[in-house]
C-alpha atoms as a PDB file:
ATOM      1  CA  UNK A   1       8.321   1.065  14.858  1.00  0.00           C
ATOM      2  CA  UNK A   2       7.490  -2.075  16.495  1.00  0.00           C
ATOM      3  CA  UNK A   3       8.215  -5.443  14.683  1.00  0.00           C
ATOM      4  CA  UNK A   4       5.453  -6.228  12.489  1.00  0.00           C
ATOM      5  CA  UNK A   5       4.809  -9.997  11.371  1.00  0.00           C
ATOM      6  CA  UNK A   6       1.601 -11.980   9.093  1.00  0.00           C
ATOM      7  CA  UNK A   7       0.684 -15.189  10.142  1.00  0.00           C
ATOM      8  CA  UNK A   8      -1.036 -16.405   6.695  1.00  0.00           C
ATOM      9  CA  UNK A   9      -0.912 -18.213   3.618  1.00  0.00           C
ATOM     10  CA  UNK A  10      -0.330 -16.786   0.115  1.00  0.00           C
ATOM     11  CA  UNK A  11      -2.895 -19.166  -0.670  1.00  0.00           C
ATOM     12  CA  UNK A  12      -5.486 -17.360   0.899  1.00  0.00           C
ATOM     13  CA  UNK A  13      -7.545 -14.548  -0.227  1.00  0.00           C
ATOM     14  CA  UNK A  14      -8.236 -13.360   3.111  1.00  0.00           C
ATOM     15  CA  UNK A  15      -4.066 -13.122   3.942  1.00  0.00           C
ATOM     16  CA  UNK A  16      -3.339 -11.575   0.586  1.00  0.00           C
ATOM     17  CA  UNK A  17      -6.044  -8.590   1.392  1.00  0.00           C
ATOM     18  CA  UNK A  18      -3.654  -7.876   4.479  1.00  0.00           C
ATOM     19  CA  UNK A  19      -0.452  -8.168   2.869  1.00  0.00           C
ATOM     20  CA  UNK A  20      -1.819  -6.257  -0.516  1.00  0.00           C
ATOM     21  CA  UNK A  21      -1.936  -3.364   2.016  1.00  0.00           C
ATOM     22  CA  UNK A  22       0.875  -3.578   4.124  1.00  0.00           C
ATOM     23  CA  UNK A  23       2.940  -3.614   1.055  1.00  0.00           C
ATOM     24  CA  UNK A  24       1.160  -0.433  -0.302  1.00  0.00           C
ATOM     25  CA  UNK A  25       1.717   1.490   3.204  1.00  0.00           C
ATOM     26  CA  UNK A  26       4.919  -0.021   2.819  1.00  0.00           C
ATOM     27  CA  UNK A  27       5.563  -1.438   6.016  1.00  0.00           C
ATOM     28  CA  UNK A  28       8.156  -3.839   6.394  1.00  0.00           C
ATOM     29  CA  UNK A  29       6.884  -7.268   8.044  1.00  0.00           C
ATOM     30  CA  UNK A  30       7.741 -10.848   8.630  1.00  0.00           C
ATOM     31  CA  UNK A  31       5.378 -13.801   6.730  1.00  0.00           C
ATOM     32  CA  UNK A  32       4.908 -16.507   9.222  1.00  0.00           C
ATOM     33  CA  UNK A  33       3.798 -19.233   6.724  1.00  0.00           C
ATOM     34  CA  UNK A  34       0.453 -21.094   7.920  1.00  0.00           C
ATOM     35  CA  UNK A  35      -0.666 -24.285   7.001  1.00  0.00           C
ATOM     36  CA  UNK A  36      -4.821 -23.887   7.077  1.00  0.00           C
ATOM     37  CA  UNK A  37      -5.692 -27.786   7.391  1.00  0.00           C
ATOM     38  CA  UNK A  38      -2.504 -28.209  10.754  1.00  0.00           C
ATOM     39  CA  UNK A  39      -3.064 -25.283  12.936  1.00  0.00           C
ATOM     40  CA  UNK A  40       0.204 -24.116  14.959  1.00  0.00           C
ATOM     41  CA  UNK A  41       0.511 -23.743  18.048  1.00  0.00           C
ATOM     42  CA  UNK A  42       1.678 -20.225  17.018  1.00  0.00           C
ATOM     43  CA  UNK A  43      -1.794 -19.763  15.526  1.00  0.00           C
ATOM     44  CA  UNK A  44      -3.834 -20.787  18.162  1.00  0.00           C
ATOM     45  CA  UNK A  45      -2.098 -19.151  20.973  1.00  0.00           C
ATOM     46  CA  UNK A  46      -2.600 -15.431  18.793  1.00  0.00           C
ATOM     47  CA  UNK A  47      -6.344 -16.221  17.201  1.00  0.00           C
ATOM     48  CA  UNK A  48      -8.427 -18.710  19.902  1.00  0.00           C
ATOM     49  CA  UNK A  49     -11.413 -17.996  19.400  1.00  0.00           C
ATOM     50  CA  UNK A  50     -11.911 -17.925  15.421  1.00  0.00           C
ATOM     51  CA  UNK A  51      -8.705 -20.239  14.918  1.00  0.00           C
ATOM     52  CA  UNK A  52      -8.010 -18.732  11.240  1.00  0.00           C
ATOM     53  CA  UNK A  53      -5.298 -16.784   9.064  1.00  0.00           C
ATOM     54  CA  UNK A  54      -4.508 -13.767   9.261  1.00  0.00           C
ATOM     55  CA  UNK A  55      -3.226 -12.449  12.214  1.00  0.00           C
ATOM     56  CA  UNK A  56      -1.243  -9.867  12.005  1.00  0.00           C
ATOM     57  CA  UNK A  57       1.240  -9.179  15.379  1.00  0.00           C
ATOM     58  CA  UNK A  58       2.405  -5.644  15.668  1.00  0.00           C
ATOM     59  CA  UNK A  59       4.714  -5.163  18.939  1.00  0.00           C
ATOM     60  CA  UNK A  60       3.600  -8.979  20.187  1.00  0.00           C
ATOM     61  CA  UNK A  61      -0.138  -7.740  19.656  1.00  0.00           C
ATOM     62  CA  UNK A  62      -2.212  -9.954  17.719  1.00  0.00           C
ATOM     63  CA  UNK A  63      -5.268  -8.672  15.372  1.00  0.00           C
ATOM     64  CA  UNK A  64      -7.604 -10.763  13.884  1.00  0.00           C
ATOM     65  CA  UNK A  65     -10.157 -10.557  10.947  1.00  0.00           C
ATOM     66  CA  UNK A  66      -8.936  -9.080   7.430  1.00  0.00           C
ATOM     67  CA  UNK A  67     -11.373  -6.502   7.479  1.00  0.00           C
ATOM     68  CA  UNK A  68     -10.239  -5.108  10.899  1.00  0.00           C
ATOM     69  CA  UNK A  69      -6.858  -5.672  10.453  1.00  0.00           C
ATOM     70  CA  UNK A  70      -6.958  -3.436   7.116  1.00  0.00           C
ATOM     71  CA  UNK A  71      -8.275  -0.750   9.412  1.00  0.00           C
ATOM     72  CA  UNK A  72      -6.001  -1.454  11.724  1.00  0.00           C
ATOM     73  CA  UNK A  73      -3.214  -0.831   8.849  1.00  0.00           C
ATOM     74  CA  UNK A  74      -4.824   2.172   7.748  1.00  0.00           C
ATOM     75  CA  UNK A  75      -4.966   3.855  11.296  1.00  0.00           C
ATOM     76  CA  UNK A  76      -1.402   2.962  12.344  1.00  0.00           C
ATOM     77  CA  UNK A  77       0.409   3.774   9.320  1.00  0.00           C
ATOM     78  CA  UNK A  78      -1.244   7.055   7.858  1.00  0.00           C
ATOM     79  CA  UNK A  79       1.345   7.652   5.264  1.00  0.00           C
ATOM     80  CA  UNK A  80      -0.204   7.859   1.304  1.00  0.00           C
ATOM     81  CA  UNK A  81      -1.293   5.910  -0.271  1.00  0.00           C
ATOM     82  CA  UNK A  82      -4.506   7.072   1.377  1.00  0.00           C
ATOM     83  CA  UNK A  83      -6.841   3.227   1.757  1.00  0.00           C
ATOM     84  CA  UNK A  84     -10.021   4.359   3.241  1.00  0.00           C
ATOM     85  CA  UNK A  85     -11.383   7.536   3.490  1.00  0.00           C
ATOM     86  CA  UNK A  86     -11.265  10.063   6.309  1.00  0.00           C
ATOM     87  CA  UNK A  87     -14.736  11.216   6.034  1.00  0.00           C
ATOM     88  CA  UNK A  88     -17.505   9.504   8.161  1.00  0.00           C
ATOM     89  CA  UNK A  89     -19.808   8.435   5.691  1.00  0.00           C
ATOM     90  CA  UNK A  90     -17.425   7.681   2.679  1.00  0.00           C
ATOM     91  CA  UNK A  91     -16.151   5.383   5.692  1.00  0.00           C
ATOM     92  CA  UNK A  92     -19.270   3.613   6.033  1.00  0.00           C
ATOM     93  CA  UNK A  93     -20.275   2.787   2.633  1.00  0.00           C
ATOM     94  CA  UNK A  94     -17.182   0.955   2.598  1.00  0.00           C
ATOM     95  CA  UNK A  95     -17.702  -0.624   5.510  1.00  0.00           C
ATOM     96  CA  UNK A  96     -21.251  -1.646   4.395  1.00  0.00           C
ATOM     97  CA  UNK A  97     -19.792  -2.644   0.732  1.00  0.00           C
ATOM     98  CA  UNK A  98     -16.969  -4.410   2.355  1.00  0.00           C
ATOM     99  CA  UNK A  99     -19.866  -6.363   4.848  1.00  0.00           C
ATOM    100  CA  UNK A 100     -21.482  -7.288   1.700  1.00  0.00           C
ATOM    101  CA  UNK A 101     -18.471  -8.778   0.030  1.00  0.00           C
ATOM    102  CA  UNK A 102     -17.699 -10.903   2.764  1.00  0.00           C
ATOM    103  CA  UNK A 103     -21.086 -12.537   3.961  1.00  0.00           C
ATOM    104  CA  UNK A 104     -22.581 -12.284   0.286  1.00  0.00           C
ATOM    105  CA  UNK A 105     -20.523 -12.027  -2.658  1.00  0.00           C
ATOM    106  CA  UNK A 106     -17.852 -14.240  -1.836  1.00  0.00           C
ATOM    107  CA  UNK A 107     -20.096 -16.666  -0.561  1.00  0.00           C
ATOM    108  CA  UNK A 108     -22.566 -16.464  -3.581  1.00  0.00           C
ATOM    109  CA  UNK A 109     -19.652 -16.729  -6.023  1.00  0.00           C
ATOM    110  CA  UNK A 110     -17.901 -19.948  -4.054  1.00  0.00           C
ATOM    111  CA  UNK A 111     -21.276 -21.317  -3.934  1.00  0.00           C
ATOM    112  CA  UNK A 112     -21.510 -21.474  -8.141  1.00  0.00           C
ATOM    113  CA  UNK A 113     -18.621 -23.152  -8.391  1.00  0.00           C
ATOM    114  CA  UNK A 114     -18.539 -25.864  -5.067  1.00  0.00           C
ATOM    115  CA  UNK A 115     -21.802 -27.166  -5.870  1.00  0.00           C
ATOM    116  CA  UNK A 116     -23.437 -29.327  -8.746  1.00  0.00           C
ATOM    117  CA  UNK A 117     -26.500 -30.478 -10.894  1.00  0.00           C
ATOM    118  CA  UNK A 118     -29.989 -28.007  -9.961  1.00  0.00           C
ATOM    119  CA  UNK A 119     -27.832 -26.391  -6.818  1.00  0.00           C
ATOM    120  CA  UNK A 120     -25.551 -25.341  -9.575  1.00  0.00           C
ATOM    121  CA  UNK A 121     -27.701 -23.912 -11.385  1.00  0.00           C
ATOM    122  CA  UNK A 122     -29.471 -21.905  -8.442  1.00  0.00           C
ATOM    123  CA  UNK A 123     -26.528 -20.963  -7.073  1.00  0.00           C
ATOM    124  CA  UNK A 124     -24.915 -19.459  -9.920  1.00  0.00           C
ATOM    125  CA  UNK A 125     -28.681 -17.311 -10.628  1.00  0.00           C
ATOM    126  CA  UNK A 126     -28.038 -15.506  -6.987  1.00  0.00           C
ATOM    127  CA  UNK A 127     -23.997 -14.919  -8.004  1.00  0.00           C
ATOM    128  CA  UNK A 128     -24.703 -13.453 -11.536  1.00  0.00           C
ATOM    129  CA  UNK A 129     -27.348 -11.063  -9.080  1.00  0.00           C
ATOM    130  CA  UNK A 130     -24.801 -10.506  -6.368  1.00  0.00           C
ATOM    131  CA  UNK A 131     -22.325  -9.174  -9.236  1.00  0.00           C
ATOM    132  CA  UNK A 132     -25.160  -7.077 -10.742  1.00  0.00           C
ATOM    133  CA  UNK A 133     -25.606  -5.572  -7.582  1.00  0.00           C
ATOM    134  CA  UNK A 134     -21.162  -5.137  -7.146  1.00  0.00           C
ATOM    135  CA  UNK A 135     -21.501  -4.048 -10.798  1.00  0.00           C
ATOM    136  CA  UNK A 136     -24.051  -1.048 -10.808  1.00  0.00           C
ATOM    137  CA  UNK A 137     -21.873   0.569  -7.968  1.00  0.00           C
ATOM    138  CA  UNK A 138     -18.613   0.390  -9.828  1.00  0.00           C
ATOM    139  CA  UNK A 139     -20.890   2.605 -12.647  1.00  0.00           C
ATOM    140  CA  UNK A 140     -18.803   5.465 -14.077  1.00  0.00           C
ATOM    141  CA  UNK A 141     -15.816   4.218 -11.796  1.00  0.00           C
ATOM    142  CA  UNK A 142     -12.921   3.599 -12.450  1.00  0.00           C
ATOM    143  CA  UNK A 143     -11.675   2.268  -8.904  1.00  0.00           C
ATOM    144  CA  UNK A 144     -14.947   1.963  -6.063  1.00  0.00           C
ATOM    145  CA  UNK A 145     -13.088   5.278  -4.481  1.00  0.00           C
ATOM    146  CA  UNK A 146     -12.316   7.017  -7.346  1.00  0.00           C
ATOM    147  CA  UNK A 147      -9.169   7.524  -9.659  1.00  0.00           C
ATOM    148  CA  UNK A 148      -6.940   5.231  -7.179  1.00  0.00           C
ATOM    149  CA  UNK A 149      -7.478   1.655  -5.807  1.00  0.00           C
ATOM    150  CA  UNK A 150      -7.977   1.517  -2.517  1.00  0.00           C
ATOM    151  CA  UNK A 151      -9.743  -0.211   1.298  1.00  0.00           C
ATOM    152  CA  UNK A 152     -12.489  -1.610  -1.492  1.00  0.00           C
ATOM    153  CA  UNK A 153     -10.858  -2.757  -4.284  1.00  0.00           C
ATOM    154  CA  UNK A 154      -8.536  -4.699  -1.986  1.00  0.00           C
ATOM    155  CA  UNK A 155     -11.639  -6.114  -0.510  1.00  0.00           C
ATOM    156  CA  UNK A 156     -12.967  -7.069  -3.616  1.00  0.00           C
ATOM    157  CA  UNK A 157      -9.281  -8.383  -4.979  1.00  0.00           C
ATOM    158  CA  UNK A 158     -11.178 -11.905  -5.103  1.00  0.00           C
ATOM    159  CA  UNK A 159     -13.171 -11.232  -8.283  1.00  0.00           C
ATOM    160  CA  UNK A 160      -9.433 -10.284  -9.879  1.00  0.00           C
ATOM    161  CA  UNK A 161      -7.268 -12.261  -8.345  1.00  0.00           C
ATOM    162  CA  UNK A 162      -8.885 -15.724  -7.397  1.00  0.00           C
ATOM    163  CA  UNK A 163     -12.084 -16.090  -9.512  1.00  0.00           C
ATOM    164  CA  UNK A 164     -10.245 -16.389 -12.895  1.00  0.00           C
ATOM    165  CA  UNK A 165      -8.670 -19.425 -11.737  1.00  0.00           C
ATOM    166  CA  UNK A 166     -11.664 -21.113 -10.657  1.00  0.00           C
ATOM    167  CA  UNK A 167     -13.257 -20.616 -14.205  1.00  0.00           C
ATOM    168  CA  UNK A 168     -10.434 -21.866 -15.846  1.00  0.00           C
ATOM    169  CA  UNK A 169     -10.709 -25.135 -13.808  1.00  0.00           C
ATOM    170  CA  UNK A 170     -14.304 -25.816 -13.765  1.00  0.00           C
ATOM    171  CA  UNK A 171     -14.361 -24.065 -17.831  1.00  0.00           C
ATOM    172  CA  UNK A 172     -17.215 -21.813 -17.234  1.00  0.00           C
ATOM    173  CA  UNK A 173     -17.092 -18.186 -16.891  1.00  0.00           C
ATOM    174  CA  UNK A 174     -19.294 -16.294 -14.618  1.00  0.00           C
ATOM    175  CA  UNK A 175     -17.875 -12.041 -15.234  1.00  0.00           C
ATOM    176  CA  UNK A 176     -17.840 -11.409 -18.949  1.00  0.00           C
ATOM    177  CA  UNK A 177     -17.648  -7.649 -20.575  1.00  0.00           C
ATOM    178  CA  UNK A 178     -21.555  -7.632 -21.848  1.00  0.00           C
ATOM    179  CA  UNK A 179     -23.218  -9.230 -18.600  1.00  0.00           C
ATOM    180  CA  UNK A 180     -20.995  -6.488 -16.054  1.00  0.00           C
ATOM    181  CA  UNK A 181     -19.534  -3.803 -18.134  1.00  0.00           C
ATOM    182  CA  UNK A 182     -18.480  -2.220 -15.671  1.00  0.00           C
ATOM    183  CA  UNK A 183     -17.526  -4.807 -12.878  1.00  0.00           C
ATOM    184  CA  UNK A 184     -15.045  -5.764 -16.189  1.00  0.00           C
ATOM    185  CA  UNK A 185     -13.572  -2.815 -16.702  1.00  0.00           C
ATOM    186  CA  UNK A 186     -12.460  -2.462 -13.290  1.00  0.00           C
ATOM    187  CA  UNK A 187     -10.890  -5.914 -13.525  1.00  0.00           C
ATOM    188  CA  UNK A 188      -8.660  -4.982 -16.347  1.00  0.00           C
ATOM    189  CA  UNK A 189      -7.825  -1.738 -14.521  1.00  0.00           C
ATOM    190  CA  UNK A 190      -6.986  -3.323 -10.730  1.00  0.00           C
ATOM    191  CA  UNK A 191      -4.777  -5.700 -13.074  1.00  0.00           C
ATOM    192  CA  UNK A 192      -3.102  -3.074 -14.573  1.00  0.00           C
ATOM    193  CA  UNK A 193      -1.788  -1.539 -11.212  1.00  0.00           C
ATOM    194  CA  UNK A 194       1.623  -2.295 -11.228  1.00  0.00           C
ATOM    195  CA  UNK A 195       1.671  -3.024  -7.092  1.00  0.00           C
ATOM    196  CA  UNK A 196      -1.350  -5.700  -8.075  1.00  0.00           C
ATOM    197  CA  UNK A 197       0.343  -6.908 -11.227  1.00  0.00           C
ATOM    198  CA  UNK A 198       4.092  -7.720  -9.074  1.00  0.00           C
ATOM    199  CA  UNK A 199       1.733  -9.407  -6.309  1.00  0.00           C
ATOM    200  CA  UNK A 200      -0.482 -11.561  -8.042  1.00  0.00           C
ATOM    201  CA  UNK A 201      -1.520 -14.995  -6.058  1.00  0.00           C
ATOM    202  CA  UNK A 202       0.821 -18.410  -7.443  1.00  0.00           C
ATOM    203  CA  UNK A 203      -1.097 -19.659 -10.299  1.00  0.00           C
ATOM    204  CA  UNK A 204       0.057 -22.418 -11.022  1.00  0.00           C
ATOM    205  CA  UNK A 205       0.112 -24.077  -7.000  1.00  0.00           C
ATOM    206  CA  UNK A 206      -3.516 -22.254  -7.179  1.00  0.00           C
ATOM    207  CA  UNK A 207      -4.732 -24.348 -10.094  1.00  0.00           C
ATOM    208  CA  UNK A 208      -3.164 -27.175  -8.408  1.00  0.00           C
ATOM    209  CA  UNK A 209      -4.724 -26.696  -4.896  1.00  0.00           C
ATOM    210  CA  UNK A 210      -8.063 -25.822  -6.750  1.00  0.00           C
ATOM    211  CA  UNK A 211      -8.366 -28.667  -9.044  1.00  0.00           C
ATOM    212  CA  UNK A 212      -7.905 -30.978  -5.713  1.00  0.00           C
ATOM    213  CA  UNK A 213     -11.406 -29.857  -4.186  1.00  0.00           C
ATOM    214  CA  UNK A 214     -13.374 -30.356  -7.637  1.00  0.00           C
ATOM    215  CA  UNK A 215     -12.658 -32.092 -11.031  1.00  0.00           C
ATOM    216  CA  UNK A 216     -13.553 -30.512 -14.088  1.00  0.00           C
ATOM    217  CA  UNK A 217     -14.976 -33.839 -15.447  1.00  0.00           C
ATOM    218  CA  UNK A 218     -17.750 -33.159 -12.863  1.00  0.00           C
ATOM    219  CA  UNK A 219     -18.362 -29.657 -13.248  1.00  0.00           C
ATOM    220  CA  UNK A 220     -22.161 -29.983 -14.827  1.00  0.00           C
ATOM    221  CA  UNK A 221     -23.172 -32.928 -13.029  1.00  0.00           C
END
């Protein structure tokens, strides 16, 4: 197989979706570390015209774009675990879902906590109905494909993963058990995956990072 490496940044979401599922398919790769804010040369030469992490070379061939490089992933290495379905239109509701996550829900929920004062406020009214919305179609689920996490759990690995840390910062919390039931539940069971649990994002350098872009002394002003 030809040499597979991840430009990225552990730091990122976006990177982590990509190496969350090269590690399940098991592929061996090389991590080309990144720095966001000092572009390389490396980076630039492989991803022009968006100029972001990832990029994933396979062979010397760069891809671009989480979502499409999950595909990619998916259709290049088809041993189990299985990460998006084979059939048509299982394929695109996750494709729509996964749209929605990434032009709405992560959006809506960065907007809650970035902002302040009456934007605040606002902005945290269309996250707690963008979750609604993620949380009636996790209903009776345990995983958004079933018994197994898979393409849309990683795509929703933010919520997880990344949004904890941000409420511990600014001390408010935006996902409790009685608002989503059911968006909760599948938190505590995507933690409990032991592949999710071994490749959890650096806490402590996220806090750090995190606390850098806003104070919690300002969080309600």
């Amino acid at each position: 197989m030809a040499e597979v490496k991840l430009i990225g940044s552990p730091l990122s979401f976006y990177c982590w979706r990509v190496a969350m599922v090269l590690k399940m398919k098991g592929v061996d790769y090389e991590y080309i570390l990144e720095d966001p804010r000092n572009k390389s040369p490396l980076l630039l030469k492989y991803n022009p015209i968006h100029k972001k992490i990832p990029v994933l070379l396979h062979g010397g061939n760069p891809i671009a774009e989480s979502l499409v490089i999950i595909e990619y992933i998916h259709e290049t290495w088809k041993e189990n675990p299985i990460i998006l379905s084979e059939d048509p239109y299982e394929r695109a509701i996750a494709r729509f879902w996964a749209k929605f996550t990434d032009e709405k829900v992560i959006p809506g929920v960065w907007a809650a906590f970035s902002t302040r004062g009456e934007a605040r406020e606002k902005a945290t009214e269309s996250a707690i109905e963008l979750l609604k919305t993620v949380d009636q179609e996790l209903k009776g689920k345990k995983f958004f494909g079933g018994e197994a996490i898979g393409y849309l759990d990683i795509v929703m690995g933010l919520i997880p993963c990344w949004l904890p840390i941000w409420e511990e910062v600014l001390g408010m919390k935006l996902v409790d058990a009685e608002t989503f039931p059911s968006l909760h539940a599948w938190v505590e069971n995507f933690l409990e995956v032991p592949i999710i649990k071994e490749s959890l994002p650096p806490r402590d350098e996220m806090l750090h990072i995190f606390r850098q872009y806003i104070s919690p002394s300002t969080a309600t002003k």
